[in-house]
Protein backbone atom coordinates (compact mmCIF):
# COMPACT_ATOMS: atom_id res chain seq x y z
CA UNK A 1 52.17 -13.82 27.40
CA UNK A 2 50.49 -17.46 27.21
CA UNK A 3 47.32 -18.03 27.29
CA UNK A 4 45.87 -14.33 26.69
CA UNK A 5 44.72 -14.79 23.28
CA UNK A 6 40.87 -15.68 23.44
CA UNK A 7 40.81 -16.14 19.60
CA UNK A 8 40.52 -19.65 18.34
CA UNK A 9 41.76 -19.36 14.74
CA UNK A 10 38.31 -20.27 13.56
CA UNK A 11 36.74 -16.37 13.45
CA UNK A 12 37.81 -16.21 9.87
CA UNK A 13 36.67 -19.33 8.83
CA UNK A 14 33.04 -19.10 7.31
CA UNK A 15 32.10 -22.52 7.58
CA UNK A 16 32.17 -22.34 11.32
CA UNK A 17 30.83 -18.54 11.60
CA UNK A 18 28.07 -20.50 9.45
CA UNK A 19 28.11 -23.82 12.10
CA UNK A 20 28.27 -21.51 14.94
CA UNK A 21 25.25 -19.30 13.58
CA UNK A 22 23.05 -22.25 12.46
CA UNK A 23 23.36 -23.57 16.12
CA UNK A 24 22.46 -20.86 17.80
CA UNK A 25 19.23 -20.09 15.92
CA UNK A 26 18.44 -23.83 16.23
CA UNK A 27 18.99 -22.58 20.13
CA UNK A 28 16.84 -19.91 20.04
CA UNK A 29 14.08 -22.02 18.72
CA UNK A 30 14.22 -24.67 21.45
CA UNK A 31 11.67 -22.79 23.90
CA UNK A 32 9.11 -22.67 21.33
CA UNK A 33 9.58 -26.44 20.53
CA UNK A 34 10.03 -27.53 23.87
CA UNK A 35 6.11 -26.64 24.41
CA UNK A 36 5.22 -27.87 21.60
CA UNK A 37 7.19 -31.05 21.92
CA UNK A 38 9.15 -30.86 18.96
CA UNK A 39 12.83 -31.11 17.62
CA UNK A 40 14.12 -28.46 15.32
CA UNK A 41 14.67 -31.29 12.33
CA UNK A 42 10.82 -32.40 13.06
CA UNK A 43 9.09 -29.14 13.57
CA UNK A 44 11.47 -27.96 9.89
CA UNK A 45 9.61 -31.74 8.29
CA UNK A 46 6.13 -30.24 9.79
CA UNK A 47 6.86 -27.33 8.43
CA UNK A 48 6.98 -28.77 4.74
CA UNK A 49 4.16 -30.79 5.29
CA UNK A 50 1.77 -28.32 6.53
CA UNK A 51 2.87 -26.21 3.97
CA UNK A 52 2.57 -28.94 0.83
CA UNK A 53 -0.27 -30.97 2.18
CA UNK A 54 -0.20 -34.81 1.16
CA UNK A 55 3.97 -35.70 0.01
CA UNK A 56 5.91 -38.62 -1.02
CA UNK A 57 8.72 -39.15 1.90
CA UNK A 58 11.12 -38.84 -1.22
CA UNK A 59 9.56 -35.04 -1.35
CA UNK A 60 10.25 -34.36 1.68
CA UNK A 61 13.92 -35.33 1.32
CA UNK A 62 14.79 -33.21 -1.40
CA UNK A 63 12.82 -30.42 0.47
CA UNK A 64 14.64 -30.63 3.73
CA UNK A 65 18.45 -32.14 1.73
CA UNK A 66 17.99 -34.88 3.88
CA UNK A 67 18.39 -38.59 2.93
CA UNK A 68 15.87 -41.72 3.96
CA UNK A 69 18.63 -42.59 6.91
CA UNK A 70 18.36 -39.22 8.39
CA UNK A 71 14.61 -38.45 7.74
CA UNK A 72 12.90 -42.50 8.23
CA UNK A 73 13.64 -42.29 12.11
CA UNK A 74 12.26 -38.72 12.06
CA UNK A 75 9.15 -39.66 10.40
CA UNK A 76 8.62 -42.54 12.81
CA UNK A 77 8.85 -40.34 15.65
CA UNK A 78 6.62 -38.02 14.21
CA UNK A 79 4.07 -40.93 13.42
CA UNK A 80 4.40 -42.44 17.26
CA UNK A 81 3.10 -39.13 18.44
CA UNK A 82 0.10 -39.10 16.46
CA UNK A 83 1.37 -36.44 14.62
CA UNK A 84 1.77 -37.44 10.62
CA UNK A 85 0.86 -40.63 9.06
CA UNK A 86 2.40 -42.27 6.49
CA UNK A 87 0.97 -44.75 3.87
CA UNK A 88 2.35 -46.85 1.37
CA UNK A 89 1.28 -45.75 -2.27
CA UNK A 90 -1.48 -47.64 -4.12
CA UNK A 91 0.42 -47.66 -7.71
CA UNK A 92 3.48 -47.95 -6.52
CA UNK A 93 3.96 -49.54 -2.97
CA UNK A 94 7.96 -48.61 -2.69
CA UNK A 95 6.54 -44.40 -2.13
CA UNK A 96 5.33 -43.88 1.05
CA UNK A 97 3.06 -40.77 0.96
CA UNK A 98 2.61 -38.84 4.31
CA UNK A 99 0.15 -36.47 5.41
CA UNK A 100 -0.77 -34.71 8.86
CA UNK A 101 -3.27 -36.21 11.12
CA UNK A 102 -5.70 -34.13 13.34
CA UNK A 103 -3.53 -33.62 16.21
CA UNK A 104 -0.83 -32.44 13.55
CA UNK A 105 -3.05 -29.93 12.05
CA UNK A 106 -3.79 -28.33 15.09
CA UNK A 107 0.03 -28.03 16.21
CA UNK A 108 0.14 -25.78 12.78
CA UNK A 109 -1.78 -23.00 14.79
CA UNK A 110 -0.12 -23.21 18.31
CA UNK A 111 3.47 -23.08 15.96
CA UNK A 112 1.84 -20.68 13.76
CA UNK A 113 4.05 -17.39 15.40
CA UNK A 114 7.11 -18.92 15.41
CA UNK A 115 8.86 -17.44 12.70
CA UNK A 116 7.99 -14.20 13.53
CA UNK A 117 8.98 -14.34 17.30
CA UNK A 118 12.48 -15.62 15.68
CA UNK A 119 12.66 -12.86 13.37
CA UNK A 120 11.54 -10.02 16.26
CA UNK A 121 14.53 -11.57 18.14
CA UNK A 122 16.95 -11.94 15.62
CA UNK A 123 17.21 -7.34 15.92
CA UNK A 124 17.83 -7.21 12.03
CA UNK A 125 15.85 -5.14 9.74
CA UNK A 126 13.75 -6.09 7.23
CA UNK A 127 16.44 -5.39 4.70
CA UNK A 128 19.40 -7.59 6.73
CA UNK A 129 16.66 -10.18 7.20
CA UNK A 130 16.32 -10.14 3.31
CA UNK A 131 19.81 -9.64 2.67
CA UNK A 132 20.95 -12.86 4.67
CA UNK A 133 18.46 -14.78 2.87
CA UNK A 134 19.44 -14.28 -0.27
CA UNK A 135 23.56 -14.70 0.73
CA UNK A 136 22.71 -17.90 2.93
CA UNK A 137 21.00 -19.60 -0.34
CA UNK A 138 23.45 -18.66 -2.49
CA UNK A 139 25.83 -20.57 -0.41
CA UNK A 140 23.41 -23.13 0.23
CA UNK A 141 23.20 -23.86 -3.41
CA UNK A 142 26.76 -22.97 -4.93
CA UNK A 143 27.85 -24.98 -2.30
CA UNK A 144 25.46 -27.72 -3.60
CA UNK A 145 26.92 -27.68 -6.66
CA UNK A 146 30.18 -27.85 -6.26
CA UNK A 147 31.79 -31.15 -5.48
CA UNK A 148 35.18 -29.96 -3.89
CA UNK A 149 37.25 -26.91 -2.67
């Protein structure tokens, strides 16, 4: 009978269990960044920042796997809401160093509970959680790695 089958083919496919998973926790943070006014890729650059202190934008990259064309119009939205500041180095005026500014220190505590009200609704136990972790790096950097399939 046509038309029955809800599969799509793609359930045994990885990559999009992967996609499909990565999309939905970027869902379920959207509430929390909503308040805040945030985007998932600026509150994840905040979250390096706060974490690191003072950083070269080329740090950053390599923290979030990002390159300058994804992470430059980031940064400048960031920096239009008064929420990092960036500064061109004094030895070396090709690094731009950026640091929080006092309204982006203070978003650090209101986003301070964030990962744990994730976690709480994620309904795995500490052992999954920790378990996931370690397979979704591993993939993260094999995959890294390799340069074809």
């Amino acid at each position: 009978m046509a038309g029955t089958d809800t599969t799509t083919g793609l359930e045994q496919m990885i990559c999009f269990e992967l996609h499909a998973a990565s999309r939905a926790m970027t869902g379920l943070y959207r509430p929390a960044l909503d308040a805040l006014g945030l985007t998932y890729p600026q509150y994840i650059a905040l979250r390096v920042i706060w974490h690191r202190g003072r950083l070269t934008v080329r740090d950053l990259g390599t923290a979030l796997h990002l390159d300058s064309g994804t992470l430059s119009p980031l940064l400048k939205r960031l920096e239009h809401q008064g929420l990092i500041q960036r500064a061109r180095g004094t030895d070396d005026e090709r690094t731009v160093w950026i640091s929080t500014t006092a309204a982006g220190a203070a978003l650090e505590q209101r986003a301070a509970d964030i990962p744990e009200r994730l976690a709480c609704a994620l309904d795995l136990t500490i052992e999954e959680f920790t378990h996931l972790h370690h397979l979704l790096s591993r993939i993260r950097d094999t995959a890294a790695a390799t340069s074809t399939i």
